[in-house]
N, C-alpha and C. Protein backbone atom coordinates (compact mmCIF):
# COMPACT_ATOMS: atom_id res chain seq x y z
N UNK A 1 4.44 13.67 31.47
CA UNK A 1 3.23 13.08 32.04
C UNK A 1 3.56 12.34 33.34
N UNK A 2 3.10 12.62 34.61
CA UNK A 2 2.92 11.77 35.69
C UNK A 2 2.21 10.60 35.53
N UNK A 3 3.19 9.56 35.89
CA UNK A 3 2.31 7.98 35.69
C UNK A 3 1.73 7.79 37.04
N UNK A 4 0.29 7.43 37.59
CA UNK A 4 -0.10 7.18 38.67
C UNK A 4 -0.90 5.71 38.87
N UNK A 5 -0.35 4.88 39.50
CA UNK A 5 -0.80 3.93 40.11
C UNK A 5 -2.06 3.92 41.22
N UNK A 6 -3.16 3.54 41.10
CA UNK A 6 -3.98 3.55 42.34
C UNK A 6 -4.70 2.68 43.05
N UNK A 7 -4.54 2.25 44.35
CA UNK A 7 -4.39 1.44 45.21
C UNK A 7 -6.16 1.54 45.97
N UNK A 8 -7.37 1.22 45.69
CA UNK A 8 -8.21 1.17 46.45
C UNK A 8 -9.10 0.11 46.35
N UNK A 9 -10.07 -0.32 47.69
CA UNK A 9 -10.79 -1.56 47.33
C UNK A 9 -12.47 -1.09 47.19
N UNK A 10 -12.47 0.21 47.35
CA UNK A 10 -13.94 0.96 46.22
C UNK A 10 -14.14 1.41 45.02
N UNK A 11 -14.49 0.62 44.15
CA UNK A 11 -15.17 1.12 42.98
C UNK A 11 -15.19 2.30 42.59
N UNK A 12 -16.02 2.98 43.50
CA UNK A 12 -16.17 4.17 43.11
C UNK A 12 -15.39 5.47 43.50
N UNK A 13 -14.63 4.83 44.46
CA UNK A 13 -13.60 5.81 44.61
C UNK A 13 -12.46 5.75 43.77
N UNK A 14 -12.24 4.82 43.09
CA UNK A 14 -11.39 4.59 42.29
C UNK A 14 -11.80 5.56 40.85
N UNK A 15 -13.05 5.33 40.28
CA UNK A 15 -13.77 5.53 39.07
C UNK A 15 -13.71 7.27 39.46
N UNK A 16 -14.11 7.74 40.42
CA UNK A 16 -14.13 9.38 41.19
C UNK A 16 -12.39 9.60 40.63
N UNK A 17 -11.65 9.32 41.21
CA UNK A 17 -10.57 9.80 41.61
C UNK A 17 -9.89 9.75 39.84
N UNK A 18 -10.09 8.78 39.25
CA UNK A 18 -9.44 8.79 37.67
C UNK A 18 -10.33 9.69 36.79
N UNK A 19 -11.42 9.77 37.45
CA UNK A 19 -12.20 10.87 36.46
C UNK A 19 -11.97 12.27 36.48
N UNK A 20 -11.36 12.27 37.84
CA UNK A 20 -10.88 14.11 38.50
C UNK A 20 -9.53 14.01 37.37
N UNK A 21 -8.68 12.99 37.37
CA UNK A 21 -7.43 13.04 37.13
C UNK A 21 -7.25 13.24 35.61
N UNK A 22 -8.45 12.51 35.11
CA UNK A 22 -8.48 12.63 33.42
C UNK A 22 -8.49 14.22 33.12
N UNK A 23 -8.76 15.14 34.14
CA UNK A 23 -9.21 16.68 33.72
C UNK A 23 -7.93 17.30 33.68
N UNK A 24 -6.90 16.25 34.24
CA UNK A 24 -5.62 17.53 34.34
C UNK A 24 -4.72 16.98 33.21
N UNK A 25 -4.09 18.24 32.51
CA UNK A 25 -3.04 17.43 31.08
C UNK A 25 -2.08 16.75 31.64
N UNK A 26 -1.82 16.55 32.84
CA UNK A 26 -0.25 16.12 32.92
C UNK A 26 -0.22 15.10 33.94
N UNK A 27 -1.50 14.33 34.31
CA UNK A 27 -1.72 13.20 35.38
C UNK A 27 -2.31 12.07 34.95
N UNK A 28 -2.32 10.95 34.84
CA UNK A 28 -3.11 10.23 34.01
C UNK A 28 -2.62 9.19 35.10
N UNK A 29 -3.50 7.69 35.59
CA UNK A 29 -4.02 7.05 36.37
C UNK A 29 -3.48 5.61 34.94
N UNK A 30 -2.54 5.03 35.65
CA UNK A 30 -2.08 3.90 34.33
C UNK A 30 -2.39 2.69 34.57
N UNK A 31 -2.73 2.57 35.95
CA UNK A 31 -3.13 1.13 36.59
C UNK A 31 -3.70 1.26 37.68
N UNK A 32 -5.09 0.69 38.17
CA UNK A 32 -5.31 0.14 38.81
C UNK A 32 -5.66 -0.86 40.28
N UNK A 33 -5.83 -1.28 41.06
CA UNK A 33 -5.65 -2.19 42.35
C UNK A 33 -6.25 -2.37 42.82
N UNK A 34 -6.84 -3.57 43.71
CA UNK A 34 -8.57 -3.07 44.62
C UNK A 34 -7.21 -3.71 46.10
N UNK A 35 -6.45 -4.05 46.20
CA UNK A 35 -6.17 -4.34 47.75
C UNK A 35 -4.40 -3.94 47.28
N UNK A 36 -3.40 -4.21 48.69
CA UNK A 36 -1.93 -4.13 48.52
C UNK A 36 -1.29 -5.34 47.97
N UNK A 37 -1.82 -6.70 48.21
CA UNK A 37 -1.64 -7.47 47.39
C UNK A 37 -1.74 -7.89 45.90
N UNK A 38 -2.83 -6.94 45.13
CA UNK A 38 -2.70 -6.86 43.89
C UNK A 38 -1.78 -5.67 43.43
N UNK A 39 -1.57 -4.75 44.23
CA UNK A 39 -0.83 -4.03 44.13
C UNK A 39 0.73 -4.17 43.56
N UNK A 40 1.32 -5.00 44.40
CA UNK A 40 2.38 -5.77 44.12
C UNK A 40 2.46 -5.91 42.06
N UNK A 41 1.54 -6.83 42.03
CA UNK A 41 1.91 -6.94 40.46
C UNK A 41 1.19 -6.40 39.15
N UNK A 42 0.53 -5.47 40.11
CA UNK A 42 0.27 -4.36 39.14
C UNK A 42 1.63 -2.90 38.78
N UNK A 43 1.67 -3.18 40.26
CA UNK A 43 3.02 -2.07 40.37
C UNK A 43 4.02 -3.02 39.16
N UNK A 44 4.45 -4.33 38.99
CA UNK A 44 5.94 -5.16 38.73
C UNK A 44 5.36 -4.77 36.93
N UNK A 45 4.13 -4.35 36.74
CA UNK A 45 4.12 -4.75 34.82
C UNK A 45 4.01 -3.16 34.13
N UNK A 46 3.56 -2.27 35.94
CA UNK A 46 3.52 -0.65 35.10
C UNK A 46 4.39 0.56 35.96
N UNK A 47 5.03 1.04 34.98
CA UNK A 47 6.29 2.20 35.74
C UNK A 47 5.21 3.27 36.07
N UNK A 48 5.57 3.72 37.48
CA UNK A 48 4.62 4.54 38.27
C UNK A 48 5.56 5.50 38.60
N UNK A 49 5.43 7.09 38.72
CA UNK A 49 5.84 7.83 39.53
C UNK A 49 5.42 8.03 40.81
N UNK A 50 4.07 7.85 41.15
CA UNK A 50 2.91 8.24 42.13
C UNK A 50 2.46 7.50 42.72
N UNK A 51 2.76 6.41 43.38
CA UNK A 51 1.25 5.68 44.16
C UNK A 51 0.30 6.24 45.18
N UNK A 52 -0.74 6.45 44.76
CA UNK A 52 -1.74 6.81 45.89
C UNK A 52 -2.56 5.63 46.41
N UNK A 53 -2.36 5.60 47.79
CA UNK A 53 -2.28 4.20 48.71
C UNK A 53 -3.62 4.06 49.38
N UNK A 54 -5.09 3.53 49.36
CA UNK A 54 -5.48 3.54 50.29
C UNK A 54 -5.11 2.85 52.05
N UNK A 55 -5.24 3.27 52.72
CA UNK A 55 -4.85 3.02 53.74
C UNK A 55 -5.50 1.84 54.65
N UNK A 56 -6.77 1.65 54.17
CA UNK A 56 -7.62 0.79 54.97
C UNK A 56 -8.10 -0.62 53.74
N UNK A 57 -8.08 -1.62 53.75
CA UNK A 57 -7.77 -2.62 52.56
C UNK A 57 -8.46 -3.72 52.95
N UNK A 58 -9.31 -4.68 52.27
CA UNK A 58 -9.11 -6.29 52.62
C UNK A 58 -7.58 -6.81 52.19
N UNK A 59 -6.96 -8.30 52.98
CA UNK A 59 -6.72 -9.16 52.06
C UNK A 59 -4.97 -8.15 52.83
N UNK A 60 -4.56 -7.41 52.03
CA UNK A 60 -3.48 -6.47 51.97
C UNK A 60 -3.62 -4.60 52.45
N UNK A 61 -3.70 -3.91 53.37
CA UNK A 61 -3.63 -3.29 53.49
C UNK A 61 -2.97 -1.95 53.24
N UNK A 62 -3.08 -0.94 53.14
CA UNK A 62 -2.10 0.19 52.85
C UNK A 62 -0.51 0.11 53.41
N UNK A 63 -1.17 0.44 54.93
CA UNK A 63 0.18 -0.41 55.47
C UNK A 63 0.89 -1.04 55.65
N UNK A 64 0.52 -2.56 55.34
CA UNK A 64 0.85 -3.69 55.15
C UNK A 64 1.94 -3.59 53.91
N UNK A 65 1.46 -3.10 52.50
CA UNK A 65 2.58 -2.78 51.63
C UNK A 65 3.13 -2.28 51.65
N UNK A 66 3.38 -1.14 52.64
CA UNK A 66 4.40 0.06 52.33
C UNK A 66 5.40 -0.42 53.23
N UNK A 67 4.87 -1.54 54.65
CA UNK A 67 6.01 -2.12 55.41
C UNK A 67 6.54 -3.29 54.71
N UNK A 68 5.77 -4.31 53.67
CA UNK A 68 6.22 -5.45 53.44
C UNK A 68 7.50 -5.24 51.90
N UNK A 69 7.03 -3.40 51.32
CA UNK A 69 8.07 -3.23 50.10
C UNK A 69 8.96 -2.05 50.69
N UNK A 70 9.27 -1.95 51.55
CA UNK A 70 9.28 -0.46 52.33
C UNK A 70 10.95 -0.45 51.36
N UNK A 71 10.80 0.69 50.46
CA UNK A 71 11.78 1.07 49.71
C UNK A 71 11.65 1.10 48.36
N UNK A 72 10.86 -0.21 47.96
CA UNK A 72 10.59 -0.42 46.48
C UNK A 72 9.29 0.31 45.76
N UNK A 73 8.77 1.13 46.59
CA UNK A 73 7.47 1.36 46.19
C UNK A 73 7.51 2.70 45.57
N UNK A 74 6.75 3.27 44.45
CA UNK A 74 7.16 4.69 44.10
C UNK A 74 6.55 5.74 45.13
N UNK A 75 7.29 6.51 45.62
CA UNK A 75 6.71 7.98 46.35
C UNK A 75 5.24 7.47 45.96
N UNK A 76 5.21 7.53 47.40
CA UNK A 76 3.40 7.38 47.94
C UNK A 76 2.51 8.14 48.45
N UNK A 77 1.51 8.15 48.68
CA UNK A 77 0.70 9.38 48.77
C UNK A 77 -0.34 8.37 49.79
N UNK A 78 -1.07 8.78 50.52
CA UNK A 78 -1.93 7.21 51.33
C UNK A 78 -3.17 8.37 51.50
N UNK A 79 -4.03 7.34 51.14
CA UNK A 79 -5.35 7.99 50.75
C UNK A 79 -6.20 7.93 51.89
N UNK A 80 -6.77 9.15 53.01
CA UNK A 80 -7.38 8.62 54.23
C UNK A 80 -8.66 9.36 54.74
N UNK A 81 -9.03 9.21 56.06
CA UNK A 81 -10.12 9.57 56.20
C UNK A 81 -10.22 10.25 57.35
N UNK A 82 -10.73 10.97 57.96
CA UNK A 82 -10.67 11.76 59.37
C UNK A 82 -10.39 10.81 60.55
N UNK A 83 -10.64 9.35 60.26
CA UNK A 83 -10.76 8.46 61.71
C UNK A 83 -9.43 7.73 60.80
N UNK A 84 -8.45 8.23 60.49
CA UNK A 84 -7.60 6.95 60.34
C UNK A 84 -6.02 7.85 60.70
N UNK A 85 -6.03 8.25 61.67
CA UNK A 85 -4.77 9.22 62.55
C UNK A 85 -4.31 7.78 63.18
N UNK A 86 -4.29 6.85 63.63
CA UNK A 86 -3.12 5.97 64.20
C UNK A 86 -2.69 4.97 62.48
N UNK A 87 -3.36 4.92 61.59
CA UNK A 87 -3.22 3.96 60.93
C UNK A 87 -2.11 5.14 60.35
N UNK A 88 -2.08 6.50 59.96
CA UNK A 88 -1.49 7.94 58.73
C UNK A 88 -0.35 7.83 59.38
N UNK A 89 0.19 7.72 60.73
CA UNK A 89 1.16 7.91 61.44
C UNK A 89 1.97 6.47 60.87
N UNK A 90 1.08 5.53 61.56
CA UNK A 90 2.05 4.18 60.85
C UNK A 90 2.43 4.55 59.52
N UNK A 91 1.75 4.41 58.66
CA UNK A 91 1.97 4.95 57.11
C UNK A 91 3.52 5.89 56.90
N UNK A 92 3.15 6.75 57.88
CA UNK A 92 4.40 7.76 57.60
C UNK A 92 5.63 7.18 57.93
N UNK A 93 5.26 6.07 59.14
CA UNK A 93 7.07 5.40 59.79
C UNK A 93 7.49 4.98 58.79
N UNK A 94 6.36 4.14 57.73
CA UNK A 94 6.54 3.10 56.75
C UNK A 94 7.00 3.46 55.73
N UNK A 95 7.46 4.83 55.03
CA UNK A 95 7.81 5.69 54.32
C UNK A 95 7.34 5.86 53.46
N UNK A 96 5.80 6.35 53.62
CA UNK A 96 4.52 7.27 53.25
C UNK A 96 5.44 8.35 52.82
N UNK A 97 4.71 9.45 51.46
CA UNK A 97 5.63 10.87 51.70
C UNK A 97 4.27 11.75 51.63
N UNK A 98 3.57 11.82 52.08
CA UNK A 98 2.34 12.29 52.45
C UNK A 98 0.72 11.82 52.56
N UNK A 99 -0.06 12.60 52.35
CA UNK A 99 -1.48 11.74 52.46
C UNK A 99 -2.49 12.84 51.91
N UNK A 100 -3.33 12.82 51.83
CA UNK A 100 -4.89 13.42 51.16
C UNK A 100 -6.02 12.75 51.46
N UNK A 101 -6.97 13.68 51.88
CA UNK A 101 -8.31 13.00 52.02
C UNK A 101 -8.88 12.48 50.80
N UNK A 102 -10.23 11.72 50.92
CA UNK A 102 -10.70 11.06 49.45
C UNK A 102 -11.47 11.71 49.17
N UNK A 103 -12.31 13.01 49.96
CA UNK A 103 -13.07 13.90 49.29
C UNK A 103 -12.25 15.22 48.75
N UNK A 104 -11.29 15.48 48.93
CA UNK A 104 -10.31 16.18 47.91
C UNK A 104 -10.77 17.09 46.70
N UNK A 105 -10.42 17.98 46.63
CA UNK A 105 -10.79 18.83 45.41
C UNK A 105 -9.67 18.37 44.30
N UNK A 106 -10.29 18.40 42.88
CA UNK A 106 -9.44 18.15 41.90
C UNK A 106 -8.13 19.02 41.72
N UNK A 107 -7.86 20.66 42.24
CA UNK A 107 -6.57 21.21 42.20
C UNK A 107 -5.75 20.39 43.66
N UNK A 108 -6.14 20.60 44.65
CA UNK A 108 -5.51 20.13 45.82
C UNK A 108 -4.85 18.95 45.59
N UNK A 109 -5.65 17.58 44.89
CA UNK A 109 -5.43 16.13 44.05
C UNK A 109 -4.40 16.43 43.32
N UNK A 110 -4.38 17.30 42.14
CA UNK A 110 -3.35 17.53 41.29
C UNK A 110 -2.34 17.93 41.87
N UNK A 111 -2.20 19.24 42.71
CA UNK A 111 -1.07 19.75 42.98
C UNK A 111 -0.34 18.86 44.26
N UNK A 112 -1.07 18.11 45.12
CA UNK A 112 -0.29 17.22 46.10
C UNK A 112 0.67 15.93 44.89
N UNK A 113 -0.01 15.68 44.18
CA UNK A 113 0.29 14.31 43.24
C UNK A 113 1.76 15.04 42.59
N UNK A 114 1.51 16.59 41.67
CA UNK A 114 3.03 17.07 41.27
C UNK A 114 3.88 17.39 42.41
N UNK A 115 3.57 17.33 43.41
CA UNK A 115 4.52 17.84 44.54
C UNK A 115 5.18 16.82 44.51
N UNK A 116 4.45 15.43 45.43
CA UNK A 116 5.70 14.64 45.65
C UNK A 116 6.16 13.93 44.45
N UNK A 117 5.49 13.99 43.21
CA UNK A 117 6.39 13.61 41.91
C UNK A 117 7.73 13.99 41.62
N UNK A 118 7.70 15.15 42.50
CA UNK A 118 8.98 16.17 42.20
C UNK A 118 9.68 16.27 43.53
N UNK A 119 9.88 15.46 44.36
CA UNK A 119 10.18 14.59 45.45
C UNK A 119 9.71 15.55 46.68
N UNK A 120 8.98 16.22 47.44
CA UNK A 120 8.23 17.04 48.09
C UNK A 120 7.42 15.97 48.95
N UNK A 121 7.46 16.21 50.27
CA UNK A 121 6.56 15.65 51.05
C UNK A 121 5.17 15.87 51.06
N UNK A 122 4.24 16.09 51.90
CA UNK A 122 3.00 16.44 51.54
C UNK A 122 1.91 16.08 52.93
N UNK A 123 2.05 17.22 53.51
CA UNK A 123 1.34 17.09 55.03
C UNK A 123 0.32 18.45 54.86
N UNK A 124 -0.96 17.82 54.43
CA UNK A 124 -1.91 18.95 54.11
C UNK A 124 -2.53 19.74 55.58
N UNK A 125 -2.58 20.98 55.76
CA UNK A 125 -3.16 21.55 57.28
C UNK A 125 -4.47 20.94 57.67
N UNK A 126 -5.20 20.18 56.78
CA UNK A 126 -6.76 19.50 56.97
C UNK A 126 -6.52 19.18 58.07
N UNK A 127 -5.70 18.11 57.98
CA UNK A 127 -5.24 16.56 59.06
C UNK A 127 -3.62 16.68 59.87
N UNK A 128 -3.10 18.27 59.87
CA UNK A 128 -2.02 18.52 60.96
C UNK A 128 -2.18 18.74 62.32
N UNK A 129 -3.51 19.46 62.11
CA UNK A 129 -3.92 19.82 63.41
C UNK A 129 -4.67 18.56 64.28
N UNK A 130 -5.39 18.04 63.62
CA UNK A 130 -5.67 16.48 64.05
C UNK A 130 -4.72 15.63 64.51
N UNK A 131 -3.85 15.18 63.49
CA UNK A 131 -3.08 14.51 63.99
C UNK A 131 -2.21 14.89 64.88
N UNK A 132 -1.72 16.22 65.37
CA UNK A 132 -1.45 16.69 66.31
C UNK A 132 -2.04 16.80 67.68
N UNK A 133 -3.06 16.89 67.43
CA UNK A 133 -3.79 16.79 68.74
C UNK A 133 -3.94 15.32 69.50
N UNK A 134 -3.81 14.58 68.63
CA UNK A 134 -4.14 12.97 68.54
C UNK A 134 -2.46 12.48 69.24
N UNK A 135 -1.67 13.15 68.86
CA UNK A 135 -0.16 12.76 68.95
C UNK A 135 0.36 13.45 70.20
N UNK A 136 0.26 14.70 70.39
CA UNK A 136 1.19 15.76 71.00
C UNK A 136 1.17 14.96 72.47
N UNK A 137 2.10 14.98 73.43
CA UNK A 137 2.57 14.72 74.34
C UNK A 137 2.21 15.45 75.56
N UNK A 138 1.87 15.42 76.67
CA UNK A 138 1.36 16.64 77.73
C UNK A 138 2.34 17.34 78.42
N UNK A 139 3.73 16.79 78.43
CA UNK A 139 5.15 17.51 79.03
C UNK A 139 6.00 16.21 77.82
N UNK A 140 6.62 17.45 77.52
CA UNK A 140 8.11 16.74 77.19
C UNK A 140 9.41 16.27 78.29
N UNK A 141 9.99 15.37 78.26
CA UNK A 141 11.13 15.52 79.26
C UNK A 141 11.98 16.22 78.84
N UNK A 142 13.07 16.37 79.60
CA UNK A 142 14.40 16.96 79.15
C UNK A 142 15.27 16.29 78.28
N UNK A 143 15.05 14.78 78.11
CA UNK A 143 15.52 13.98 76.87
C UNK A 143 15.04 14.42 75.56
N UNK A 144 13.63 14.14 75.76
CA UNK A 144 13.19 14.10 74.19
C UNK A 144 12.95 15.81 73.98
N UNK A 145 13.33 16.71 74.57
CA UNK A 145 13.52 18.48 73.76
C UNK A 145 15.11 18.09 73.31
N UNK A 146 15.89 17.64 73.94
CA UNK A 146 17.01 18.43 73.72
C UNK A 146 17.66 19.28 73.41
N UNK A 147 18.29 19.40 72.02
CA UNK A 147 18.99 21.25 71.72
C UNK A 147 17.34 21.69 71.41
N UNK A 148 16.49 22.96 71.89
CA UNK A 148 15.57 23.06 71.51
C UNK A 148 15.76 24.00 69.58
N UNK A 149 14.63 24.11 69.06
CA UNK A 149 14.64 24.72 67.93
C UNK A 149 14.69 26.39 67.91
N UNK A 150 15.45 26.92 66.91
CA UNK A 150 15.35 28.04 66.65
C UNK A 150 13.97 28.55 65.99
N UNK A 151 13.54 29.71 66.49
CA UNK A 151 12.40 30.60 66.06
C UNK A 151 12.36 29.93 64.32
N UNK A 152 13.76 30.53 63.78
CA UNK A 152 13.86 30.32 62.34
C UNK A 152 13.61 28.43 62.18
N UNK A 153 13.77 28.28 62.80
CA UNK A 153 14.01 26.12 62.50
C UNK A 153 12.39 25.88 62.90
N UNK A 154 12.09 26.74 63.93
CA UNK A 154 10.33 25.96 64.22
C UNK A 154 9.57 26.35 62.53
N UNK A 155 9.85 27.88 61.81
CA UNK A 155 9.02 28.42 60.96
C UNK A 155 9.76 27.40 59.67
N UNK A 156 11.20 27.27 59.13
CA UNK A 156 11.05 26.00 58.40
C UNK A 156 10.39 24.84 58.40
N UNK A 157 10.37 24.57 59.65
CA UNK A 157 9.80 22.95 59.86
C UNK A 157 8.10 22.94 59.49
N UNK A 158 7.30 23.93 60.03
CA UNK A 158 6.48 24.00 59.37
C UNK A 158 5.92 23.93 57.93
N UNK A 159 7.05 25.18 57.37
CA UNK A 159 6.77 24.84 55.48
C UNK A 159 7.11 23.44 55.27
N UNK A 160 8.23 22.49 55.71
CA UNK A 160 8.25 21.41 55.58
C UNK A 160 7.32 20.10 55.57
N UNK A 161 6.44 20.54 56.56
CA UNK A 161 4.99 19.89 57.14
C UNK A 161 3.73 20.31 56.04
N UNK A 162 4.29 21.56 54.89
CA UNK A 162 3.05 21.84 54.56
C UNK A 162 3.62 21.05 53.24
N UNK A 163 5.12 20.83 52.88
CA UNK A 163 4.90 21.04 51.64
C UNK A 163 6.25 21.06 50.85
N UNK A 164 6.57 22.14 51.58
CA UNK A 164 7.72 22.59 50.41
C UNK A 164 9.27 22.25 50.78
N UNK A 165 9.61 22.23 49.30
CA UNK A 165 11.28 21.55 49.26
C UNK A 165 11.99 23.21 49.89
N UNK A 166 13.37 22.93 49.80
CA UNK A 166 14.25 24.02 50.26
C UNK A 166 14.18 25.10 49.35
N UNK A 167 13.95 24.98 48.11
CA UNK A 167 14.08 26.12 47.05
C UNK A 167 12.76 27.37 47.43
N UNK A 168 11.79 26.28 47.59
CA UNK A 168 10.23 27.30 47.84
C UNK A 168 10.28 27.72 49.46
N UNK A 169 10.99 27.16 50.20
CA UNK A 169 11.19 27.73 51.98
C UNK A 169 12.05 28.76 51.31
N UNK A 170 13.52 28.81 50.37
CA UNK A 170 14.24 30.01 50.38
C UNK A 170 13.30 31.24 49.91
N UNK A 171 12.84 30.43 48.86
CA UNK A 171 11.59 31.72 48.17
C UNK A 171 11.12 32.51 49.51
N UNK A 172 9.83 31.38 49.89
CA UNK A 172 9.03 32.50 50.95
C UNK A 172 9.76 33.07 52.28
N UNK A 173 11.07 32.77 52.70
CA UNK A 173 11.69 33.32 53.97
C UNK A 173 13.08 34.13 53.20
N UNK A 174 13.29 34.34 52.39
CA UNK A 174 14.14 35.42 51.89
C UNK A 174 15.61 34.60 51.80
N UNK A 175 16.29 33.57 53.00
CA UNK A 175 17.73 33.16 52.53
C UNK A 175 17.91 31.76 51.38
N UNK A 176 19.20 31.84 51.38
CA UNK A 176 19.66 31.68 50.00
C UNK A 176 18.76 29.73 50.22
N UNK A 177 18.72 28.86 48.70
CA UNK A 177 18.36 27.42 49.10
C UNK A 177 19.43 26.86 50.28
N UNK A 178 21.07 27.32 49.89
CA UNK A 178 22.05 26.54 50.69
C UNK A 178 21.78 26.44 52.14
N UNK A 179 21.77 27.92 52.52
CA UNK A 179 21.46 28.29 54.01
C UNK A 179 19.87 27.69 54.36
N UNK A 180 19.02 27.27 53.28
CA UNK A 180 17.96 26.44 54.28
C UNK A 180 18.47 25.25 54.51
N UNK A 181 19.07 24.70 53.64
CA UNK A 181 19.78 23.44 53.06
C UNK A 181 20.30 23.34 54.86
N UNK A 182 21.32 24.31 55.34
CA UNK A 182 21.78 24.25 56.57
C UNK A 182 20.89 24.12 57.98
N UNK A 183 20.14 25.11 57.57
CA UNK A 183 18.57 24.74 58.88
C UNK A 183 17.90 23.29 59.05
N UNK A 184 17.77 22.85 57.46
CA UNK A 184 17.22 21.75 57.62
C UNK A 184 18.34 20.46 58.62
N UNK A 185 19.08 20.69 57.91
CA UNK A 185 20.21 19.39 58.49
C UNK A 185 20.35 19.78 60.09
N UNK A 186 20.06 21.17 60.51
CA UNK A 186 19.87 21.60 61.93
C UNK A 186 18.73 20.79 63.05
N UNK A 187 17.89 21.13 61.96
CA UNK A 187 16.41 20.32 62.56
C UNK A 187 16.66 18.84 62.41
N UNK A 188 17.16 18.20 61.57
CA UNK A 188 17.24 16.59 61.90
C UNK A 188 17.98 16.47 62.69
N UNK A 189 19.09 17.09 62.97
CA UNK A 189 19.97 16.54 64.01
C UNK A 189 19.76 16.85 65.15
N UNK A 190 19.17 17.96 65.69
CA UNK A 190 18.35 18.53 66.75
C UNK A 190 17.21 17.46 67.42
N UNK A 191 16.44 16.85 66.41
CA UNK A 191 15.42 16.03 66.75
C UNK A 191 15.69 14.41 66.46
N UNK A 192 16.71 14.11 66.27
CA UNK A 192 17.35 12.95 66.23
C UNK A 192 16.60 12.21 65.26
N UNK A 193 16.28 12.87 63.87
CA UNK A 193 15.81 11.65 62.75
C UNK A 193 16.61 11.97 61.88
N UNK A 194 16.47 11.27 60.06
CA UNK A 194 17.34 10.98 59.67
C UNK A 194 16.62 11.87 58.28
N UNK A 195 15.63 12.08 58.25
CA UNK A 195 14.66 12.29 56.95
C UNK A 195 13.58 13.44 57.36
N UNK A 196 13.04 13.91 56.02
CA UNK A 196 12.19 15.47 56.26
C UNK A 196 10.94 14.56 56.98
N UNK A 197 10.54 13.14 56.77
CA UNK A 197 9.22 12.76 56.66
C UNK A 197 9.20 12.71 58.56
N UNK A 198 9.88 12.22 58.85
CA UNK A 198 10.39 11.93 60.42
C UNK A 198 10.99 13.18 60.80
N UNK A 199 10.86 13.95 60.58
CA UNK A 199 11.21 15.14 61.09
C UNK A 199 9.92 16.18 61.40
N UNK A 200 9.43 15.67 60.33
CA UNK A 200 7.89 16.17 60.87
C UNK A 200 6.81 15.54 61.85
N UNK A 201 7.17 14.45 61.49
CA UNK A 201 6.45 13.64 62.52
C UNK A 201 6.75 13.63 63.92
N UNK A 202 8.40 14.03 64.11
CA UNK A 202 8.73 14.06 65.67
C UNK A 202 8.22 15.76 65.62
N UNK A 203 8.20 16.74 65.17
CA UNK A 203 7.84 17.71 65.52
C UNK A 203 6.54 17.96 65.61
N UNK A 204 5.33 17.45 65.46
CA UNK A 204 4.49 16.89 65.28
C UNK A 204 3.73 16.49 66.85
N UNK A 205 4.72 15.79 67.11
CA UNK A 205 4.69 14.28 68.83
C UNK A 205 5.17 15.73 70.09
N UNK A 206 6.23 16.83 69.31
CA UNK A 206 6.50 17.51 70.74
C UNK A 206 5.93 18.87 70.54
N UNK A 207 5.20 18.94 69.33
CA UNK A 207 4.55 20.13 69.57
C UNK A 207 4.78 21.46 68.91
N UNK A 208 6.12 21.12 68.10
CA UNK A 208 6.37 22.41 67.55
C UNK A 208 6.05 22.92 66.40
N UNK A 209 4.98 21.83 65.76
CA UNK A 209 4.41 22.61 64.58
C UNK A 209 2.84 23.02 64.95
């Protein structure tokens, strides 16, 4: 069973979102929150795999917790809205591992929630192209391309942006997990971050997804 924690200061989005969740056997909603400050000690009395974060808050904000516990918090999910692209980006520096809209279909809900349970990022195409457009840069310099990406490293980085760990990139592109295992560590070091989440995000800022 996935334990899920939930972080919002609407009623009824809260009451929506545990009622979708009651339909699936293997997700269940264990606690609670209306801001990031109750959050805190709701998170300290119940073991969570999942937090799904709203992003916009009285009192404590989405962001606000994910920078003020940034490490302690379980794989997060930040719950947003078409106008909240500068707040999703912060979220992501803050080590967000993806996001979902709040009108969401109950499979999309479920299957983003088992993804990053099963440590998987989670950058849905709704809000890539948005936030891309919102982000992308009008010339890159010759600093920030540097080694540029391989054909094969731009088409990983993408599945990465949608979703998937190295096992499901080996699946759908034919080589072995190890040899993605190798692309990937290509692309962070290529784009000078340290993590898949920032790896998307700088690819993201120059354009290559």
């Amino acid at each position: 069973m996935i334990r899920v924690v939930l972080v919002d200061d609407q009623m009824l989005v809260r009451s929506g979102i545990c009622g979708l969740l009651e339909l699936t056997p293997d997700i269940r909603v264990v606690a609670e929150a209306a801001d990031g400050a109750e959050a805190v000690g709701v998170l300290a009395q119940n073991q969570a795999d999942v937090l799904l974060l709203d992003v916009r808050m009285p009192n404590c904000s989405g962001i606000e917790l994910l920078r003020r516990e940034q490490g302690r918090l379980p794989p997060t999910i930040l719950l947003t809205t078409f106008d909240d692209d500068d707040a999703l980006f912060d979220g992501m520096r803050a080590g967000a591992r993806g996001f979902l809209l709040k009108d969401i279909s109950l499979e999309r809900l479920a299957d983003g929630i088992r993804s990053v349970a099963a440590g998987a990022t989670l950058f849905r195409p709704a809000l890539t192209e948005r936030t891309r457009a919102a982000y992308e840069k009008p010339a890159a310099s010759p600093m920030e391309l540097c080694t540029p990406l391989t054909s094969r490293e731009t088409e990983i980085l993408a599945l990465m942006a949608a979703g998937f760990n190295n096992a499901e990139i080996g699946q759908a592109l034919g080589p072995s997990e190890g040899t993605i295992k190798n692309h990937v560590s290509s692309i962070l070091s290529k784009l000078g971050v340290r993590d898949r989440v920032r790896a998307v995000l700088r690819g993201l800022e120059l354009g290559h997804i």
